[in-house]
N, C-alpha and C. Protein backbone atom coordinates (compact mmCIF):
# COMPACT_ATOMS: atom_id res chain seq x y z
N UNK A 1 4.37 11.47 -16.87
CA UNK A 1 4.09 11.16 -15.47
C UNK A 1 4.52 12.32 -14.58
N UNK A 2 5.20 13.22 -15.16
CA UNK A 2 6.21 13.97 -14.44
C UNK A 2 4.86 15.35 -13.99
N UNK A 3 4.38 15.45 -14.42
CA UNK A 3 2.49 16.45 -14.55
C UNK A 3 1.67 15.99 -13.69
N UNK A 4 1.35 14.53 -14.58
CA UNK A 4 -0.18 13.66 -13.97
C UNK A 4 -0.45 13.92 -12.44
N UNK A 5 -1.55 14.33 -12.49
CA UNK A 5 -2.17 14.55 -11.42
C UNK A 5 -2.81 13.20 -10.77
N UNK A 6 -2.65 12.72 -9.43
CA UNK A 6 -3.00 11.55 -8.98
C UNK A 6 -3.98 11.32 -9.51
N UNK A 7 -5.23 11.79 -9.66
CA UNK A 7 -6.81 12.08 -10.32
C UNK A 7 -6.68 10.87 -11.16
N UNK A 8 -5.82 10.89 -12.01
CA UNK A 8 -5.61 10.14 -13.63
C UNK A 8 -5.18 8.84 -13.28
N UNK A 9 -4.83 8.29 -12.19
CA UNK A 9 -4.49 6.89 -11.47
C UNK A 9 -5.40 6.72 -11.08
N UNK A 10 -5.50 6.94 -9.89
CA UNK A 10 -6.25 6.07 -8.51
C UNK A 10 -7.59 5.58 -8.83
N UNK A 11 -7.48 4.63 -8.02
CA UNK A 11 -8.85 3.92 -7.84
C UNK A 11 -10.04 4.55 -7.12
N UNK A 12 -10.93 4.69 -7.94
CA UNK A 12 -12.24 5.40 -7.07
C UNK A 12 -12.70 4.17 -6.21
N UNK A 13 -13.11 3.13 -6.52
CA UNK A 13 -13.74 2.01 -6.20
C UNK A 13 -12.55 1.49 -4.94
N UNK A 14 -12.89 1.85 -3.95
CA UNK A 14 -11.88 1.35 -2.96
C UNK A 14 -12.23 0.70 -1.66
N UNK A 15 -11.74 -1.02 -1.53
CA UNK A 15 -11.86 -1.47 0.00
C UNK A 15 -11.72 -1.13 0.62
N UNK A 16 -12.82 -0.86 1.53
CA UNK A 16 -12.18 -0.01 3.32
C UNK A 16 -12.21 -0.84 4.79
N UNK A 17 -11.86 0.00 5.54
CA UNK A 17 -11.88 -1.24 6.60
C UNK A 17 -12.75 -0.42 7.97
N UNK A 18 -13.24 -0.75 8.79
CA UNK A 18 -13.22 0.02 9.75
C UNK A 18 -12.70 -0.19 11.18
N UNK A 19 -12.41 0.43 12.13
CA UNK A 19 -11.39 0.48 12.94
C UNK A 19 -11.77 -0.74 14.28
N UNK A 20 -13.44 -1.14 14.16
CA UNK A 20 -13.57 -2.07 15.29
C UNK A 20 -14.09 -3.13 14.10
N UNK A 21 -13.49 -3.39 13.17
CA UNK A 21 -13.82 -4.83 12.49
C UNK A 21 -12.52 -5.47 12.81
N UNK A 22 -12.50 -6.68 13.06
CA UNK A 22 -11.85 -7.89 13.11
C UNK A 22 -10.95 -7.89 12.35
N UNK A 23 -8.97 -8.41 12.50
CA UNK A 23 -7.93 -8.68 11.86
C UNK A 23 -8.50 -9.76 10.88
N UNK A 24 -9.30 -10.55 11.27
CA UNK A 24 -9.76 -11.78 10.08
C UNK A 24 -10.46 -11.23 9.36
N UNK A 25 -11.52 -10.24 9.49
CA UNK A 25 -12.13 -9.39 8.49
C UNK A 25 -11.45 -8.74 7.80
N UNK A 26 -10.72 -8.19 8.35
CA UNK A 26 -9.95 -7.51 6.85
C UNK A 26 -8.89 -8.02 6.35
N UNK A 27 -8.24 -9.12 7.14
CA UNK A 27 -7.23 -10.07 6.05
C UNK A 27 -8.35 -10.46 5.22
N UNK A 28 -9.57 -11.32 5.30
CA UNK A 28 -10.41 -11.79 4.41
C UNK A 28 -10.28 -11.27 3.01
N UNK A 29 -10.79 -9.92 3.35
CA UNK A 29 -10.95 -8.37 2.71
C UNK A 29 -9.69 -8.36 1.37
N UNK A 30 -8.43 -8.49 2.05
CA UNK A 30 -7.23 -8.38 1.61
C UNK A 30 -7.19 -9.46 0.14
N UNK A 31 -7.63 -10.93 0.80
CA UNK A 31 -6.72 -11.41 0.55
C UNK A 31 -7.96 -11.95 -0.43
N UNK A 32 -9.01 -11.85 -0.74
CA UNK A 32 -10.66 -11.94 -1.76
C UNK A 32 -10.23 -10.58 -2.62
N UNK A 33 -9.66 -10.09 -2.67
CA UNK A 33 -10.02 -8.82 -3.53
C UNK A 33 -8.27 -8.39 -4.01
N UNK A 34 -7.20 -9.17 -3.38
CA UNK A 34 -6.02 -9.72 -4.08
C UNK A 34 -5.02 -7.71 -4.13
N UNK A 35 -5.11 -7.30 -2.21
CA UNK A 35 -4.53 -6.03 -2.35
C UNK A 35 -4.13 -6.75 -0.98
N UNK A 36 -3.05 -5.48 -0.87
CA UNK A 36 -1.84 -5.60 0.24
C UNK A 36 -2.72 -4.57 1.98
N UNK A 37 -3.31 -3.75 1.70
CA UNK A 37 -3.55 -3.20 2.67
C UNK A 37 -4.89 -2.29 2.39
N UNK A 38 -5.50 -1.76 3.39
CA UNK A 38 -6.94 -1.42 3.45
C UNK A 38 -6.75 0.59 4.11
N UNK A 39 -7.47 1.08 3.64
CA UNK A 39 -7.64 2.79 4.56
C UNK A 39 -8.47 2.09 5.09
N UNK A 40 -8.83 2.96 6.41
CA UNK A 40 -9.68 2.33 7.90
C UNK A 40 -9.70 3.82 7.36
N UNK A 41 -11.87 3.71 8.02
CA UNK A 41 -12.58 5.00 7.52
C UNK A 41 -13.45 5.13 8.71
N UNK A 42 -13.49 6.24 9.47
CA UNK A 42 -15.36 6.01 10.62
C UNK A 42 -16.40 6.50 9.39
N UNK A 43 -17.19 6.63 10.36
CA UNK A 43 -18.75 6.56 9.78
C UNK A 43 -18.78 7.82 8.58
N UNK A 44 -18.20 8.79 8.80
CA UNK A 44 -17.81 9.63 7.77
C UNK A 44 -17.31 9.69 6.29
N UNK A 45 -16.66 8.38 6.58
CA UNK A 45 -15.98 8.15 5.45
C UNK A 45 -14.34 8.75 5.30
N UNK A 46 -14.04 9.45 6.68
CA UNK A 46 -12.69 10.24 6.87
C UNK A 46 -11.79 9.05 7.02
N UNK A 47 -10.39 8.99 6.42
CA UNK A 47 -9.72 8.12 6.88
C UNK A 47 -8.99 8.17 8.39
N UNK A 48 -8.98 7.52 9.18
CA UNK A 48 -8.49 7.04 10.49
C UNK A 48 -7.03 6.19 10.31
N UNK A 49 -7.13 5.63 9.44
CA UNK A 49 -6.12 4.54 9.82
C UNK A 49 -5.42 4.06 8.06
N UNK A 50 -4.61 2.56 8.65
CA UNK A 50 -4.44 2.50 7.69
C UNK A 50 -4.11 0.83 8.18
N UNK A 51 -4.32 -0.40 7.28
CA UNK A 51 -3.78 -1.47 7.81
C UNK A 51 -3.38 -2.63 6.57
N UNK A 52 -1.94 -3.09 6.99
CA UNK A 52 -1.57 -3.95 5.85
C UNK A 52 -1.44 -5.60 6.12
N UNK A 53 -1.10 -6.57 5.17
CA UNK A 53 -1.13 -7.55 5.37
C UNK A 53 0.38 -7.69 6.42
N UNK A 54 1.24 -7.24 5.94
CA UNK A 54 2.38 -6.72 6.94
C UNK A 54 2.21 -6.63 8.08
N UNK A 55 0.94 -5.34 8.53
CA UNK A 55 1.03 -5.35 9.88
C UNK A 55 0.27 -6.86 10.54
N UNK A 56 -0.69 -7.30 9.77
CA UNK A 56 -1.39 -8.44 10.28
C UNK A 56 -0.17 -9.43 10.56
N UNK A 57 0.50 -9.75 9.76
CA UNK A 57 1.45 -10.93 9.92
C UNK A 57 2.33 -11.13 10.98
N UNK A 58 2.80 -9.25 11.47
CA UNK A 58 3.59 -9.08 12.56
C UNK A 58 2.79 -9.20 13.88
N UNK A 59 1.50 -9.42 14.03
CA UNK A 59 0.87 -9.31 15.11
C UNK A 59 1.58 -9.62 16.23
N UNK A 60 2.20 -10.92 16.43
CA UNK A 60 2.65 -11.87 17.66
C UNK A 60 3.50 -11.05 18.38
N UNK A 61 4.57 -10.33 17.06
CA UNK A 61 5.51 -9.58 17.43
C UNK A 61 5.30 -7.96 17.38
N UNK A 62 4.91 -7.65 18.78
CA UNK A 62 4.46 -6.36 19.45
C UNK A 62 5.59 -5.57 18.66
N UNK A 63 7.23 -5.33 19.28
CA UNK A 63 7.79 -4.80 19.11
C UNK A 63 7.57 -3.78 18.12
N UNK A 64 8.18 -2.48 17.81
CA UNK A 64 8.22 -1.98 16.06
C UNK A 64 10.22 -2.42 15.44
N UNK A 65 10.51 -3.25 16.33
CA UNK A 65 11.99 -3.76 15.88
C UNK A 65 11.73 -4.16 14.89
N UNK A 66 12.78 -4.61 13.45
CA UNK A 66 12.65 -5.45 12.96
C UNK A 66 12.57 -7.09 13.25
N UNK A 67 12.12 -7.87 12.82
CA UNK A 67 12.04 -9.18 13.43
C UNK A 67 12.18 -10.43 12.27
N UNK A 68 12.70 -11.01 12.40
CA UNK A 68 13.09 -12.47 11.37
C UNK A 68 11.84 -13.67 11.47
N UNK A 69 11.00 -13.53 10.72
CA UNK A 69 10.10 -14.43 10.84
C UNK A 69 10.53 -15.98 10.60
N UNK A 70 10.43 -16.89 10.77
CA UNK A 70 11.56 -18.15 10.53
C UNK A 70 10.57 -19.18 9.59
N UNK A 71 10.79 -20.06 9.07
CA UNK A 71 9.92 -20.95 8.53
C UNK A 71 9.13 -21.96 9.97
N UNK A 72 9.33 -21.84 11.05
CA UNK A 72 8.65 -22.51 12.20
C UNK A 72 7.75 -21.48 12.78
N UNK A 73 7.54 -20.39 11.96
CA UNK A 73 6.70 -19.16 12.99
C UNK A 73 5.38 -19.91 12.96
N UNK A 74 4.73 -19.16 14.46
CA UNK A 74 4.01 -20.00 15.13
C UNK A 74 2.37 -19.36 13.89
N UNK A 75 2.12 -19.79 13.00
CA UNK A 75 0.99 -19.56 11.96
C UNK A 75 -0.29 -19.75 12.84
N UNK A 76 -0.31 -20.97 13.86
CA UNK A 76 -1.77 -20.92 14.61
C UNK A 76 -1.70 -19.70 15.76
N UNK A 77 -0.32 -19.51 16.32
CA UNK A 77 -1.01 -18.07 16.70
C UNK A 77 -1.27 -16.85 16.35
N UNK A 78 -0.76 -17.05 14.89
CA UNK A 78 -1.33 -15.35 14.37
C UNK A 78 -2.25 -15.40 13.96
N UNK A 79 -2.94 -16.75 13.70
CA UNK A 79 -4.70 -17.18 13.91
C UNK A 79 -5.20 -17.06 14.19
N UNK A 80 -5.17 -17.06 15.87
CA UNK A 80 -5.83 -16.88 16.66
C UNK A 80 -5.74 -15.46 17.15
N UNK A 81 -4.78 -15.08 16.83
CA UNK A 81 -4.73 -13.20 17.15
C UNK A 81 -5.82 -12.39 16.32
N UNK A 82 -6.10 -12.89 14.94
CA UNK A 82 -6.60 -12.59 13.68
C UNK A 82 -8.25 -12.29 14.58
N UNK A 83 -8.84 -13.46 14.99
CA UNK A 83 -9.78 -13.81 15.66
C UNK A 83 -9.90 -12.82 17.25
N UNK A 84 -8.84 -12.40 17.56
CA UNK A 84 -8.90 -12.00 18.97
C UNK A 84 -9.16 -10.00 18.92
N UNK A 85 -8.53 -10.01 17.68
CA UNK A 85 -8.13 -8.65 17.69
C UNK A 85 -8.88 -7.84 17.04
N UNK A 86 -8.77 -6.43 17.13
CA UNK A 86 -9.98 -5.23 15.90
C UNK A 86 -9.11 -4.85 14.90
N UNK A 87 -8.97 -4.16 14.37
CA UNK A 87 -8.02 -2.97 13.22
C UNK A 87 -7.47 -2.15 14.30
N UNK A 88 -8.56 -1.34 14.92
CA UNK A 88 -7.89 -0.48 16.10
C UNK A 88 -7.00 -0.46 16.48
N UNK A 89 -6.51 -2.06 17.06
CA UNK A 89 -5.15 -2.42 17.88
C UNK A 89 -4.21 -2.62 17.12
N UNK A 90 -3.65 -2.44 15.43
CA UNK A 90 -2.68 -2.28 14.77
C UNK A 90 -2.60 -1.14 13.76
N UNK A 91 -3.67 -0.99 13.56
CA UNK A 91 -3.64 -0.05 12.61
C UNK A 91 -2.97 1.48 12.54
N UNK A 92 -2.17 1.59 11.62
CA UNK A 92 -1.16 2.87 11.34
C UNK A 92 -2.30 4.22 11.47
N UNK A 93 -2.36 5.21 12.82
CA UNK A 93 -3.13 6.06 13.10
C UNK A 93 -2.84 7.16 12.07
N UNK A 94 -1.98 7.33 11.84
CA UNK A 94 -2.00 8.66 11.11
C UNK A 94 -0.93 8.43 9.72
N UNK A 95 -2.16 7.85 9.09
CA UNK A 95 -1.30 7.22 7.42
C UNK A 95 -1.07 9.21 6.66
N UNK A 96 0.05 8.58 5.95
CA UNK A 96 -0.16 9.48 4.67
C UNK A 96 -1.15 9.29 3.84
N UNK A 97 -1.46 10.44 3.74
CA UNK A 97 -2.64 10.70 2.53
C UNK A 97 -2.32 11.79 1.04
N UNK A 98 -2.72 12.00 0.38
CA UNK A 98 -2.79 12.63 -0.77
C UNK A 98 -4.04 13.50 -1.33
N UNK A 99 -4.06 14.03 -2.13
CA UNK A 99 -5.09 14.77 -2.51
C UNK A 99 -5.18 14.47 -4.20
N UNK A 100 -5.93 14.39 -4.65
CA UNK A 100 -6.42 14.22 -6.05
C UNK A 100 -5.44 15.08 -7.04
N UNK A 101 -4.97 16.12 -6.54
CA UNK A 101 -4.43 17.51 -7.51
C UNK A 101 -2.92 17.39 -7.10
N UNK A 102 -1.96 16.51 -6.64
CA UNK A 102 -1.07 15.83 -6.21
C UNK A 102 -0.35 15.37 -7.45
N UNK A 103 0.28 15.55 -7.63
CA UNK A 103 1.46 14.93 -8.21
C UNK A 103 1.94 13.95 -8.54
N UNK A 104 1.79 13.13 -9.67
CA UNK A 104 2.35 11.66 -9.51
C UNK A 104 3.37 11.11 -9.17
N UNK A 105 4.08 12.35 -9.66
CA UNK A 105 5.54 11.62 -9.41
C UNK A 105 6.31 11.84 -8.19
N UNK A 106 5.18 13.00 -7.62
CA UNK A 106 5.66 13.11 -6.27
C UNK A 106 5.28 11.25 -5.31
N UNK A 107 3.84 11.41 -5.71
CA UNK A 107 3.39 9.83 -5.10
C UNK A 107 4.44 9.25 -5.12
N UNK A 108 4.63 9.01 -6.35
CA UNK A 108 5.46 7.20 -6.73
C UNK A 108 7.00 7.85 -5.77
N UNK A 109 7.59 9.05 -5.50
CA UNK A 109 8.28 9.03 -4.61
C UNK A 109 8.06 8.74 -3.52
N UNK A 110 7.07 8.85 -2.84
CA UNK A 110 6.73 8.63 -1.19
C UNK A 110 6.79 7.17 -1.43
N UNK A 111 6.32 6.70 -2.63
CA UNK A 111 5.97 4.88 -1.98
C UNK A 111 7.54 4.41 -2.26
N UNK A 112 8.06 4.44 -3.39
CA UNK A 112 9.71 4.14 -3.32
C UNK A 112 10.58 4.73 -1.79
N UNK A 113 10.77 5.95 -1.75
CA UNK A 113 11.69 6.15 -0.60
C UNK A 113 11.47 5.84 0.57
N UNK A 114 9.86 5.78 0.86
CA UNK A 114 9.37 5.83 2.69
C UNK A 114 8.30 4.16 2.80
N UNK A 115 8.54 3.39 1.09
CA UNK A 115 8.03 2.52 1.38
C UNK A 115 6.37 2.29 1.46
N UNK A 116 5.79 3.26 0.91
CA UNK A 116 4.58 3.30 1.89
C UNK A 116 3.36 3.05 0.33
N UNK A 117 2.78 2.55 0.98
CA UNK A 117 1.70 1.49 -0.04
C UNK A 117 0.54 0.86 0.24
N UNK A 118 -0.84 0.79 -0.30
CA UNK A 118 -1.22 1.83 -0.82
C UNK A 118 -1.26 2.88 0.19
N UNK A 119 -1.63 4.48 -0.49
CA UNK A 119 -1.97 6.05 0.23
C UNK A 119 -3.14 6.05 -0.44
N UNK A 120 -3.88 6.12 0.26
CA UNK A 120 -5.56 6.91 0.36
C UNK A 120 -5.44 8.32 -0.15
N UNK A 121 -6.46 8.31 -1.51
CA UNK A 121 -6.27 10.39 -1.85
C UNK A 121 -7.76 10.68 -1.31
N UNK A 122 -8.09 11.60 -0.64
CA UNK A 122 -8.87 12.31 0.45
C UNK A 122 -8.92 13.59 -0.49
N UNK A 123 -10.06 14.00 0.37
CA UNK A 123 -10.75 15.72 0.14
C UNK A 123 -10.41 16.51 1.02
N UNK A 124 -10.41 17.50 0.81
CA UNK A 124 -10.06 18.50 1.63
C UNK A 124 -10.42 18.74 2.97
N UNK A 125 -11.72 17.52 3.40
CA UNK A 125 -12.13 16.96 4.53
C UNK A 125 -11.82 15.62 5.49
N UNK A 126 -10.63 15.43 4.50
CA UNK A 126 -10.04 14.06 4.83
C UNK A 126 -10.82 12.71 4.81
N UNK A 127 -11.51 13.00 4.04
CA UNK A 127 -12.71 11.97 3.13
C UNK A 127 -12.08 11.26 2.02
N UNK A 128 -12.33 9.59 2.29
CA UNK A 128 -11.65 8.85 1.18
C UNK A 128 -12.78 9.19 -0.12
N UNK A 129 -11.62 9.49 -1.13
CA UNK A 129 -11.94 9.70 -2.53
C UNK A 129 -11.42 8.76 -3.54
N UNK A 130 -10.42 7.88 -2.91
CA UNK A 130 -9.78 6.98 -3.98
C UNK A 130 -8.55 6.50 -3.24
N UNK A 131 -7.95 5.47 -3.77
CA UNK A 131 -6.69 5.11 -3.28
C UNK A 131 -5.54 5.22 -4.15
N UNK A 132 -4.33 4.49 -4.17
CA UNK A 132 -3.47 4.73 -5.55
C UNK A 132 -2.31 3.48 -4.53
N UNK A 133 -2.01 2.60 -5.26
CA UNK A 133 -0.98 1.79 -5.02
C UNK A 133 -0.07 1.43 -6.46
N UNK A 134 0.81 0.59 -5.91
CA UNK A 134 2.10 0.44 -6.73
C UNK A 134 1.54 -0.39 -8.13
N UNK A 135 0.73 -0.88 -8.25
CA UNK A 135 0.17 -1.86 -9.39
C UNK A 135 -0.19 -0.73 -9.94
N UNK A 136 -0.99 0.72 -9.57
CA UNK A 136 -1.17 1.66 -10.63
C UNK A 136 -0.38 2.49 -11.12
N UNK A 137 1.06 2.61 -10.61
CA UNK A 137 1.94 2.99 -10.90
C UNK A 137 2.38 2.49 -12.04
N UNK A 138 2.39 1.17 -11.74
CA UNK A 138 3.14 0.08 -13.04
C UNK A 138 2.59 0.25 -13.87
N UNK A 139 0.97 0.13 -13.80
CA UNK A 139 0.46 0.64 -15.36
C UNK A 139 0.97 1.73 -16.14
N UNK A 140 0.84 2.85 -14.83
CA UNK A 140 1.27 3.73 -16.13
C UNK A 140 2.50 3.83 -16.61
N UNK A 141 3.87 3.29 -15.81
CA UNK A 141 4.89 3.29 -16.45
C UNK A 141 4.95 2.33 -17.40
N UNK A 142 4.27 0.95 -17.54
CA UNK A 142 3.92 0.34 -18.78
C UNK A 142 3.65 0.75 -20.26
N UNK A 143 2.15 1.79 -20.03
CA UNK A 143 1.75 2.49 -21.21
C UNK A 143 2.27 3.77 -21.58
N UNK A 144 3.33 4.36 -20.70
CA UNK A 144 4.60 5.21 -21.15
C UNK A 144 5.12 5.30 -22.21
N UNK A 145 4.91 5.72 -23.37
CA UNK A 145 6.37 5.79 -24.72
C UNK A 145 7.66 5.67 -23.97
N UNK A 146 8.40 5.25 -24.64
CA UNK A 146 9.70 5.33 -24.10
C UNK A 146 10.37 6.34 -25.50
N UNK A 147 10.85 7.50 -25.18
CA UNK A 147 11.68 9.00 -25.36
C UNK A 147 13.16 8.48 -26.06
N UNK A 148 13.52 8.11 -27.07
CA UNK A 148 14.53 8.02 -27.63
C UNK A 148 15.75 8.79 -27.34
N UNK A 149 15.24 9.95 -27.05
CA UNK A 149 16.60 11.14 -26.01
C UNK A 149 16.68 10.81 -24.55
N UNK A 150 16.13 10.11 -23.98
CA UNK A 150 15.81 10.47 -22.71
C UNK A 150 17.15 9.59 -21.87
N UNK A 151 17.94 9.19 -22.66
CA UNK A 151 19.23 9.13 -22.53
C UNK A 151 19.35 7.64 -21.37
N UNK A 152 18.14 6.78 -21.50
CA UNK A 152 18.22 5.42 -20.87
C UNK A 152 18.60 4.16 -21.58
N UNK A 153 19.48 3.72 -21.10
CA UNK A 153 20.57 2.92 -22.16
C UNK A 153 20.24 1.69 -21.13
N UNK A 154 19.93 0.10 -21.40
CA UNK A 154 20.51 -1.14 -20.84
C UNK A 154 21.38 -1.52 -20.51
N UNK A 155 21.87 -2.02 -19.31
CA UNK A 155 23.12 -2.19 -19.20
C UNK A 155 23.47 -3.44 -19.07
N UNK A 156 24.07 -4.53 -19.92
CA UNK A 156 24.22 -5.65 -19.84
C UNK A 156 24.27 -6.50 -19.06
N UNK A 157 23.78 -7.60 -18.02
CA UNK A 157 24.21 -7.83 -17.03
C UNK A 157 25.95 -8.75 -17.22
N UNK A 158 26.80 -9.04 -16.12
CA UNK A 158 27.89 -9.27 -15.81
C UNK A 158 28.30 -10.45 -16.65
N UNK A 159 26.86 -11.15 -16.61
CA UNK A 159 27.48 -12.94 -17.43
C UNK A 159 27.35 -12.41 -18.90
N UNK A 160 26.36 -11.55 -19.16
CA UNK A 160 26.52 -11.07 -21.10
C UNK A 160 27.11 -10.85 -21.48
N UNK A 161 28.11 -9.71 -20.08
CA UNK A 161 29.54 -9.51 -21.03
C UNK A 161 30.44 -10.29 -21.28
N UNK A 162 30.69 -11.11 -20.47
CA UNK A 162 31.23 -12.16 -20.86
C UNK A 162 31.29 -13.36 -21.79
N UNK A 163 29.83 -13.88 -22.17
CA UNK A 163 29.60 -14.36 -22.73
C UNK A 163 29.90 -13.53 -24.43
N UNK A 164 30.57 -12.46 -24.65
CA UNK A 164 29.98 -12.07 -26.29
C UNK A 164 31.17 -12.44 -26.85
């Protein structure tokens, strides 16, 4: 993984959104095709944006504070926001992007440290070419050998030791 070039992940086949479609359109989008967030593309196909189920959920709450959603949050009005609103009006303007010849392991750092999920890999024209999220990550650390030197040992949890 430490080589792989994003190329060898990402998804060519990728949902997009565009920037004056509807919050219900692309939750729809989201939530039929079983992904966390969408690249927003204009007519070009350049990415613009970026929008997650995250940001949809926070709608009510403008702020960029953190905020405690409660089990009484008001669900019919982020309904009706869904209905009221475009992509435009939430959508992350200037997502990270990637390039095909990118690094994997650089990726899987940006989404661990800065959180950030999926990144759109673009052309040198800032043209979506593919996406890459954390489910393709997992694959490949799945179909990984695991390195007998590579000096990763289990560490029991607290009740095992006790229990022996």
């Amino acid at each position: 993984m430490k080589h792989m070039p994003v190329s060898g992940v990402m998804r060519r086949k990728v949902v997009t959104a565009s920037s004056d479609m509807s919050l219900h359109d692309a939750a729809t989008l989201m939530h039929e095709h079983g992904i966390n967030g969408l690249p927003v593309v204009d007519e070009g196909g350049r990415v613009v944006g970026v929008v997650g189920i995250k940001d949809i959920l926070r709608v009510p709450y403008r702020s960029g504070d953190e905020i405690y959603i409660w089990t009484g949050a008001p669900l019919t009005r982020i309904a009706g926001y869904l209905r009221d609103m475009r992509v435009a009006d939430i959508m992350a303007r200037r997502p990270l992007c990637v390039q095909q010849t990118d690094v994997l392991s650089t990726v899987v750092g940006m989404m661990i440290n800065q959180g950030i999920h999926p990144i759109p890999i673009v052309d040198k024209d800032a043209r979506l070419v593919g996406v890459i999220g954390r489910a393709d990550v997992l694959g490949v650390v799945l179909s990984t050998p695991v390195a007998e030197e590579s000096g990763a040992t289990r560490t029991a949890a607290p009740e095992e030791q006790t229990a022996r």
